[in-house]
PDB file of N, CA and C in Angstrom:
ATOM      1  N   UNK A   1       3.669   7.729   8.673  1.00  0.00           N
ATOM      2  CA  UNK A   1       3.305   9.093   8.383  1.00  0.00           C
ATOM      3  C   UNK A   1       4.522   9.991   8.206  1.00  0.00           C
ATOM      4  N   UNK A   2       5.260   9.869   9.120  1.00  0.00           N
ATOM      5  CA  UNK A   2       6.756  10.811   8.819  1.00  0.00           C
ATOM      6  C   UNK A   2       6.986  10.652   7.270  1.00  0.00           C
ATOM      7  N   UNK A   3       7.186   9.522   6.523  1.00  0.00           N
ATOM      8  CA  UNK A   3       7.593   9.686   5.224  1.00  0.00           C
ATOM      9  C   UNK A   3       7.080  10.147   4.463  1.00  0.00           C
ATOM     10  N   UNK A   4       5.204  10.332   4.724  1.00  0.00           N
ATOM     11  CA  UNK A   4       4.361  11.474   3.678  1.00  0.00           C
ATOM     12  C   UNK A   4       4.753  12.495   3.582  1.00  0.00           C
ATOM     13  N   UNK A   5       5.133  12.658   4.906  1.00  0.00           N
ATOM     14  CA  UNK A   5       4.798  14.446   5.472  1.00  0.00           C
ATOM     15  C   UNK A   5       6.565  14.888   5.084  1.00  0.00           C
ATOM     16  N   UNK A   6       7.589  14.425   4.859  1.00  0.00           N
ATOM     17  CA  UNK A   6       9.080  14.265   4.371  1.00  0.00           C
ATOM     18  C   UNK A   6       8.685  14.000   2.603  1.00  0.00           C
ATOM     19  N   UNK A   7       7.741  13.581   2.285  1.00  0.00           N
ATOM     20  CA  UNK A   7       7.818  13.493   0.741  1.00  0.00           C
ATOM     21  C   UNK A   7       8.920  12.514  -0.132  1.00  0.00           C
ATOM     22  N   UNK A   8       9.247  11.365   1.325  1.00  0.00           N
ATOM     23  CA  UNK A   8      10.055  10.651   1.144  1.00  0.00           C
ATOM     24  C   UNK A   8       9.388   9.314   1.141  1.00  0.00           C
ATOM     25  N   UNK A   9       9.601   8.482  -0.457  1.00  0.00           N
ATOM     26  CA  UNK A   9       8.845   7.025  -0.190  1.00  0.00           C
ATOM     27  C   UNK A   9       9.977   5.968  -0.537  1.00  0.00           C
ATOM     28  N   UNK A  10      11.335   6.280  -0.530  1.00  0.00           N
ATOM     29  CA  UNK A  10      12.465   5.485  -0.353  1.00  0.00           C
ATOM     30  C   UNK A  10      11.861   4.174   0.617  1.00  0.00           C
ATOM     31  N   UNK A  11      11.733   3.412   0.102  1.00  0.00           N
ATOM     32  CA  UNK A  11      11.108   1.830   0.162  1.00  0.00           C
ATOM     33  C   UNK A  11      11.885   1.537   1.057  1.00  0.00           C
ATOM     34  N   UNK A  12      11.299   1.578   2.724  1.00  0.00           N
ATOM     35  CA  UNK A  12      11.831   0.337   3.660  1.00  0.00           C
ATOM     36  C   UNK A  12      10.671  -0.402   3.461  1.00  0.00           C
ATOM     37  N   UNK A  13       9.875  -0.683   3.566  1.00  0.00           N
ATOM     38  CA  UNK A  13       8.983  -2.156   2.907  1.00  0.00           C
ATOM     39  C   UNK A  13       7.926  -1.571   1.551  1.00  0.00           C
ATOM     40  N   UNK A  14       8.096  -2.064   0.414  1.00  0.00           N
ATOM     41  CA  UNK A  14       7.509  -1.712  -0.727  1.00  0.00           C
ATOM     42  C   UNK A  14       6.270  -2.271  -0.907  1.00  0.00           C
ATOM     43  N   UNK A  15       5.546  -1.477  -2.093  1.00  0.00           N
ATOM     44  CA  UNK A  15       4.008  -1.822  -1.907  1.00  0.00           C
ATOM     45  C   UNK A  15       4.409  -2.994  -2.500  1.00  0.00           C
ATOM     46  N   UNK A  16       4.449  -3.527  -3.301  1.00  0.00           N
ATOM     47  CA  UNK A  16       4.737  -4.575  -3.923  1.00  0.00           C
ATOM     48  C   UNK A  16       4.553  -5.865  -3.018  1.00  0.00           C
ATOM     49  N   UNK A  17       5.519  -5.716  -1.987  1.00  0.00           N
ATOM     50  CA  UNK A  17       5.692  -6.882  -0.724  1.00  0.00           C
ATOM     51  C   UNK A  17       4.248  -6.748  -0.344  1.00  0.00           C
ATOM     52  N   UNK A  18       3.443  -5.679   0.237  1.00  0.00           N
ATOM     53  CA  UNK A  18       2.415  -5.165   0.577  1.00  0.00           C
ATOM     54  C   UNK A  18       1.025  -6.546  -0.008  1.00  0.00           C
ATOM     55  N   UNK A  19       1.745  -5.946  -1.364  1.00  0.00           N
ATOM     56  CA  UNK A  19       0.280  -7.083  -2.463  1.00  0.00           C
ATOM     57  C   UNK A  19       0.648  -8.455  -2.308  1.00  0.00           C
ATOM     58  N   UNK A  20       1.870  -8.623  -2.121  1.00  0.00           N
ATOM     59  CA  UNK A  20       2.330 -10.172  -1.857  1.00  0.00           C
ATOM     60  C   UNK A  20       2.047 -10.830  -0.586  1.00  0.00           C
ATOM     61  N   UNK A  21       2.532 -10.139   0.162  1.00  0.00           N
ATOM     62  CA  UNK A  21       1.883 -10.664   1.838  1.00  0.00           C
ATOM     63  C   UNK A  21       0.272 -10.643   2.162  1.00  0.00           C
ATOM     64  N   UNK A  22      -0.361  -9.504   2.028  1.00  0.00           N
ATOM     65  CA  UNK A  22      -1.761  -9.066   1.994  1.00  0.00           C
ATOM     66  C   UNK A  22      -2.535 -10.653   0.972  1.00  0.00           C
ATOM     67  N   UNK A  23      -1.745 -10.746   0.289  1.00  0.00           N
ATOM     68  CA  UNK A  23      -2.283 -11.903  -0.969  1.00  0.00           C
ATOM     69  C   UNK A  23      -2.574 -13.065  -0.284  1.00  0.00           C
ATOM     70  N   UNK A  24      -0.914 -13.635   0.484  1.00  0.00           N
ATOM     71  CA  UNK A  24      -1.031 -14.645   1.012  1.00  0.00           C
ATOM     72  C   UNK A  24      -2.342 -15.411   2.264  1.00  0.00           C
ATOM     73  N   UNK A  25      -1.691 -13.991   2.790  1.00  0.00           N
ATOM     74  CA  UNK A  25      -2.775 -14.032   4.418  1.00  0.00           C
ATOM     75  C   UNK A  25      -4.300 -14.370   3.891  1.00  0.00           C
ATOM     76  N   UNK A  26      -4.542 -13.623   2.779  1.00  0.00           N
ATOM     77  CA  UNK A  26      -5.932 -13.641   2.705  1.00  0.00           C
ATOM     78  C   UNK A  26      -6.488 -15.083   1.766  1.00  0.00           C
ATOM     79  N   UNK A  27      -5.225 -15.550   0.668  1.00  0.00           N
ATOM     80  CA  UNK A  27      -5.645 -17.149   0.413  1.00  0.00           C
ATOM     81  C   UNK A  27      -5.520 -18.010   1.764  1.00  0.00           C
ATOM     82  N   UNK A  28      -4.768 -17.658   3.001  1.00  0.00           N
ATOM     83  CA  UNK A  28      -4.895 -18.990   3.676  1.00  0.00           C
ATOM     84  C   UNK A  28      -6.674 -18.802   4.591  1.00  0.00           C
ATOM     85  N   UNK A  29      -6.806 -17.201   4.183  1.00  0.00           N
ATOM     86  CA  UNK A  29      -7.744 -17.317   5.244  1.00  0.00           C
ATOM     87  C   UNK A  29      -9.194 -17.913   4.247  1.00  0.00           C
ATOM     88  N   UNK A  30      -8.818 -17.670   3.124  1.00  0.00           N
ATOM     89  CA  UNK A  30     -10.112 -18.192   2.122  1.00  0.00           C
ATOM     90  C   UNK A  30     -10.447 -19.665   1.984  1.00  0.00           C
ATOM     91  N   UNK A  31      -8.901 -20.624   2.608  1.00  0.00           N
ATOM     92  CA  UNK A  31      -8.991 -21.570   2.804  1.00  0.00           C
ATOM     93  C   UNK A  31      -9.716 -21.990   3.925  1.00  0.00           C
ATOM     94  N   UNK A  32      -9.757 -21.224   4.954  1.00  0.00           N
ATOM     95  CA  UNK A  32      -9.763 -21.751   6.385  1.00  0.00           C
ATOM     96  C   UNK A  32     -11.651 -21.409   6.096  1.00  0.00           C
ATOM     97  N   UNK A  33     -11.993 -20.728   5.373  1.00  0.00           N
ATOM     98  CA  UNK A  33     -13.311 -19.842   5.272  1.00  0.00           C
ATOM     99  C   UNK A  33     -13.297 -18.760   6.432  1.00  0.00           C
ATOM    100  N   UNK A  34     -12.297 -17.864   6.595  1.00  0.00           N
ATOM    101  CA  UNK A  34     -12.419 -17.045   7.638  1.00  0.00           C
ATOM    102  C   UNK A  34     -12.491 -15.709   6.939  1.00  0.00           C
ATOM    103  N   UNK A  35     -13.230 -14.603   7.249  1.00  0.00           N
ATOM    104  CA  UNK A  35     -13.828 -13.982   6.410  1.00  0.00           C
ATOM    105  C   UNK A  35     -12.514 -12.499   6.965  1.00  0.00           C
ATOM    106  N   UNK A  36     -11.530 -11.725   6.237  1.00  0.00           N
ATOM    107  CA  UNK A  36     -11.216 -10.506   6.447  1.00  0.00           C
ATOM    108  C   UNK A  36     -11.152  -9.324   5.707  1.00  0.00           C
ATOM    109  N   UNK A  37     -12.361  -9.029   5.876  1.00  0.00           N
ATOM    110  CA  UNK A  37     -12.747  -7.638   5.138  1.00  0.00           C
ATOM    111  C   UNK A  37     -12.012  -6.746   5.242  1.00  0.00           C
ATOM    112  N   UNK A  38     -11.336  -6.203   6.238  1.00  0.00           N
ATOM    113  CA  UNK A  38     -10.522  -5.047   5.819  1.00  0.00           C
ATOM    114  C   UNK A  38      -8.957  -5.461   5.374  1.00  0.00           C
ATOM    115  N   UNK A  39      -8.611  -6.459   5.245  1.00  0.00           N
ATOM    116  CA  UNK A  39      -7.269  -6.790   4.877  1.00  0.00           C
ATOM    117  C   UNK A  39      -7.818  -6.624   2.842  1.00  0.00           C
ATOM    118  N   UNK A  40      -8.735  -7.525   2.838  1.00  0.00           N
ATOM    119  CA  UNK A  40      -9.220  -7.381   1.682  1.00  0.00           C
ATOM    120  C   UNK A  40      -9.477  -5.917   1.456  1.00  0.00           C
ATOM    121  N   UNK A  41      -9.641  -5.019   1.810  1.00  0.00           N
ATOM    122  CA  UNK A  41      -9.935  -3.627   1.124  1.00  0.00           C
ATOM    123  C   UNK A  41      -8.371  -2.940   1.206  1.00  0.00           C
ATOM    124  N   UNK A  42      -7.551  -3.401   2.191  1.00  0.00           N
ATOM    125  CA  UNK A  42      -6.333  -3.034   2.272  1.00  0.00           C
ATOM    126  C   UNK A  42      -5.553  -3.436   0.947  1.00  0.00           C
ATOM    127  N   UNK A  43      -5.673  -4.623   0.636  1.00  0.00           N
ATOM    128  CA  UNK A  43      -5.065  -5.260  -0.757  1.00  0.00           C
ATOM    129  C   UNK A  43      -5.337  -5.023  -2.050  1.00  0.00           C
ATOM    130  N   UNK A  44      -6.557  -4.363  -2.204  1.00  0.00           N
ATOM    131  CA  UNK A  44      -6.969  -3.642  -3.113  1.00  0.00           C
ATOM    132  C   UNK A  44      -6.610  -2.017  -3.391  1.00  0.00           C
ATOM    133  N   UNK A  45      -6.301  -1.946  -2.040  1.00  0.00           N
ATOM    134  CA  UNK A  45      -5.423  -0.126  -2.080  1.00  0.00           C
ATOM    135  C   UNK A  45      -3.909  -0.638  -2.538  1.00  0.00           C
ATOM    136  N   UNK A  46      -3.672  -1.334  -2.099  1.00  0.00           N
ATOM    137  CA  UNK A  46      -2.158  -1.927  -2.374  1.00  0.00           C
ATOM    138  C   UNK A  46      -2.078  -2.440  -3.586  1.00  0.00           C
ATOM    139  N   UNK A  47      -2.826  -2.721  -4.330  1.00  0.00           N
ATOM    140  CA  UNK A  47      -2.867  -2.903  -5.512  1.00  0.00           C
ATOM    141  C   UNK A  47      -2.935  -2.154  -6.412  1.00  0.00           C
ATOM    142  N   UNK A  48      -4.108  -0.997  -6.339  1.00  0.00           N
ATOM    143  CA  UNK A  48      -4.506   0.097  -7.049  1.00  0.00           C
ATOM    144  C   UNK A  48      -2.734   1.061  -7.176  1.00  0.00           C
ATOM    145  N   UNK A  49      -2.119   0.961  -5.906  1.00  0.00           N
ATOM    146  CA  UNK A  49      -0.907   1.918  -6.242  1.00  0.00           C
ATOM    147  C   UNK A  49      -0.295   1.003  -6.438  1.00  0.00           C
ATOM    148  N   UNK A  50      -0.110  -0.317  -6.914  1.00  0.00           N
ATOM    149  CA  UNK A  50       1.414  -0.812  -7.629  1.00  0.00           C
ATOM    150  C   UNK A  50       0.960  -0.669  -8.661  1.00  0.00           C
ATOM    151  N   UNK A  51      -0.598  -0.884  -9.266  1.00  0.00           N
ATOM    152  CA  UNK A  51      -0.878  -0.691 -10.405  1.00  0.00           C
ATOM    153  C   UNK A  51      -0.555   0.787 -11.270  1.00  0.00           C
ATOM    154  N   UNK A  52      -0.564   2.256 -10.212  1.00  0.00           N
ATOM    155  CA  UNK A  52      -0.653   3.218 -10.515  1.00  0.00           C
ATOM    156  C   UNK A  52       0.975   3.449 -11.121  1.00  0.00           C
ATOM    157  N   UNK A  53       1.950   2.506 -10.525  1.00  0.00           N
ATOM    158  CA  UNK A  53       3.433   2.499 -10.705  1.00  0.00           C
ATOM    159  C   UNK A  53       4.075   2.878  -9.357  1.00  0.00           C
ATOM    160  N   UNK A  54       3.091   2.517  -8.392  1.00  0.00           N
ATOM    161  CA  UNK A  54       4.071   2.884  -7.201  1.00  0.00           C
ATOM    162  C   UNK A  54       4.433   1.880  -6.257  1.00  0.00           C
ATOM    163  N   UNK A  55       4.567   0.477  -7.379  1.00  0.00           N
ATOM    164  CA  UNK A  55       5.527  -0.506  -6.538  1.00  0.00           C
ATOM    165  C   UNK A  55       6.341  -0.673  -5.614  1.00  0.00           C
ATOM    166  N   UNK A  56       7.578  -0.004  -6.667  1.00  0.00           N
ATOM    167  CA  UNK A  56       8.769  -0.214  -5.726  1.00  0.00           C
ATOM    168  C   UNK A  56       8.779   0.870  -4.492  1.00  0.00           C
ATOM    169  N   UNK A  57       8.257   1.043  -4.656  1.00  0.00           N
ATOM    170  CA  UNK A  57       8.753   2.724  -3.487  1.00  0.00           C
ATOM    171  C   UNK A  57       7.729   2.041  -2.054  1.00  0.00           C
ATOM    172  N   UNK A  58       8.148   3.105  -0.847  1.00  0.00           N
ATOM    173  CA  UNK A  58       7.883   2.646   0.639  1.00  0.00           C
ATOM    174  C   UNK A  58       6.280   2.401   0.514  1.00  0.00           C
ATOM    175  N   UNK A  59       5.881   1.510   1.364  1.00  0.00           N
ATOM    176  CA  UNK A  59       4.535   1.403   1.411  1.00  0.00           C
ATOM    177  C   UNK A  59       3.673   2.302   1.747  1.00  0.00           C
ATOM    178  N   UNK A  60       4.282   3.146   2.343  1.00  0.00           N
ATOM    179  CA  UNK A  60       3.222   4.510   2.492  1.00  0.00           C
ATOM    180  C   UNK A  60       3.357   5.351   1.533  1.00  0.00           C
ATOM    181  N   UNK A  61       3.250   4.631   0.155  1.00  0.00           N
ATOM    182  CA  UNK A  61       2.972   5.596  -1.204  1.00  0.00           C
ATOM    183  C   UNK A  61       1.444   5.320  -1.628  1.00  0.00           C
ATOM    184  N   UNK A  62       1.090   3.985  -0.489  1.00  0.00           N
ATOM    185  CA  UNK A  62      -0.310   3.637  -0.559  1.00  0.00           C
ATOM    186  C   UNK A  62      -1.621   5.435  -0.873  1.00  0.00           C
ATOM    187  N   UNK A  63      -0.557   6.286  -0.119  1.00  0.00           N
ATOM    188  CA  UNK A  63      -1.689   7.588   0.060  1.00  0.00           C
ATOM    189  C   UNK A  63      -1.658   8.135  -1.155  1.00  0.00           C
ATOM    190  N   UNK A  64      -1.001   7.610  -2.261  1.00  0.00           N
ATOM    191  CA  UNK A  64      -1.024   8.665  -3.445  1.00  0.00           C
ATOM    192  C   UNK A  64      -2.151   8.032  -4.368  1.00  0.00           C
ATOM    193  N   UNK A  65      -2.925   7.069  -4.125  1.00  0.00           N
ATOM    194  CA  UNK A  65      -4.304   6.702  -4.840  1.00  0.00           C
ATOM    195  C   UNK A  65      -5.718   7.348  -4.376  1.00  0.00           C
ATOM    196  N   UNK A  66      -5.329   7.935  -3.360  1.00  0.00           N
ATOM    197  CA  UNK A  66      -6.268   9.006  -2.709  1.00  0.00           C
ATOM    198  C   UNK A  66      -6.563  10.378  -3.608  1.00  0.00           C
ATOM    199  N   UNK A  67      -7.773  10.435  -4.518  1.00  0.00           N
ATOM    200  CA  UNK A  67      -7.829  11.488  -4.778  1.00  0.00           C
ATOM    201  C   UNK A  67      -7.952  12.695  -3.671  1.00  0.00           C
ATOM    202  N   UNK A  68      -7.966  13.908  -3.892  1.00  0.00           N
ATOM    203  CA  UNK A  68      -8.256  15.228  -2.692  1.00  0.00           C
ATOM    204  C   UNK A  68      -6.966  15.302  -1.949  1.00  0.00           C
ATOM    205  N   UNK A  69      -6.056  14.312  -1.843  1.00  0.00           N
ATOM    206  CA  UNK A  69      -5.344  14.749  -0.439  1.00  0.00           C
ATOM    207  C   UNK A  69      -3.903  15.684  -1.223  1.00  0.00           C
ATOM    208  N   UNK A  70      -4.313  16.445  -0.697  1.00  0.00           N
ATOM    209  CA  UNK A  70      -2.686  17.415  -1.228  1.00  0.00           C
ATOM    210  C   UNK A  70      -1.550  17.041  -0.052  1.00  0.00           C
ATOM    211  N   UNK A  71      -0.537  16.234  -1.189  1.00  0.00           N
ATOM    212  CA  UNK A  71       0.646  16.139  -0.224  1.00  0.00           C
ATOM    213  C   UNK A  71       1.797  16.651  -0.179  1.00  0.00           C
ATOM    214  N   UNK A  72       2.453  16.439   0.606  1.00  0.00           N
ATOM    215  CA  UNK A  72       3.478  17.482   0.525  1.00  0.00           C
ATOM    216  C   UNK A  72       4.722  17.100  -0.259  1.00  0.00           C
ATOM    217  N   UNK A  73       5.080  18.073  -0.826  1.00  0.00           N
ATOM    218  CA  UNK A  73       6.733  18.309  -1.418  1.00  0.00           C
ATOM    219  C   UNK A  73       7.442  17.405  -1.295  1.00  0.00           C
ATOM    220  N   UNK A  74       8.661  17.264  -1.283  1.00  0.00           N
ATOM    221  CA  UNK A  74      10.243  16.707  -1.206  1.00  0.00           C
ATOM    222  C   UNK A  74      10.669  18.315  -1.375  1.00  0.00           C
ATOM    223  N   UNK A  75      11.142  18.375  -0.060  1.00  0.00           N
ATOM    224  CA  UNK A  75      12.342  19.577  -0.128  1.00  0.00           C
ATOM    225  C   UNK A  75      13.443  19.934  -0.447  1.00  0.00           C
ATOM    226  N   UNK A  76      13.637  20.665  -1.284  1.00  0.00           N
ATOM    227  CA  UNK A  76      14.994  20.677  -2.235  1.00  0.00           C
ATOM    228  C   UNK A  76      16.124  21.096  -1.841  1.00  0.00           C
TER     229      UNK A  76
END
């Protein structure tokens, strides 16, 4: 949350990694037949913003696929 509310998404872990890890976990668990619904809805938010172009940047750019939420600035 500090980095929303700073308007700072300087990538210490990027969404990107986000869709890659989230990916993995959830093929081994499709293997095992173990069912995780919210990782799966998580990977689909993580997706929707690399798709939107917000790959590379910190994983909490996840909040900018949120319509309604007004966020804050980068202070100049």
């Amino acid at each position: 949350m500090p980095h929303i509310l700073a308007a700072d998404y300087t990538p210490l872990s990027q969404v990107n990694i986000f869709v890659k890890d989230l990916g993995i976990v959830l093929d081994y668990a499709k293997k095992a037949v173990f069912p995780l619904p919210l990782s799966a809805a998580a990977h689909q938010m993580y997706m929707s913003a690399s798709a939107a172009g917000h790959g590379s940047e910190d994983d909490s750019a996840v909040i900018k696929i949120f319509p309604g939420i007004e966020l804050p600035e980068a202070e100049k």
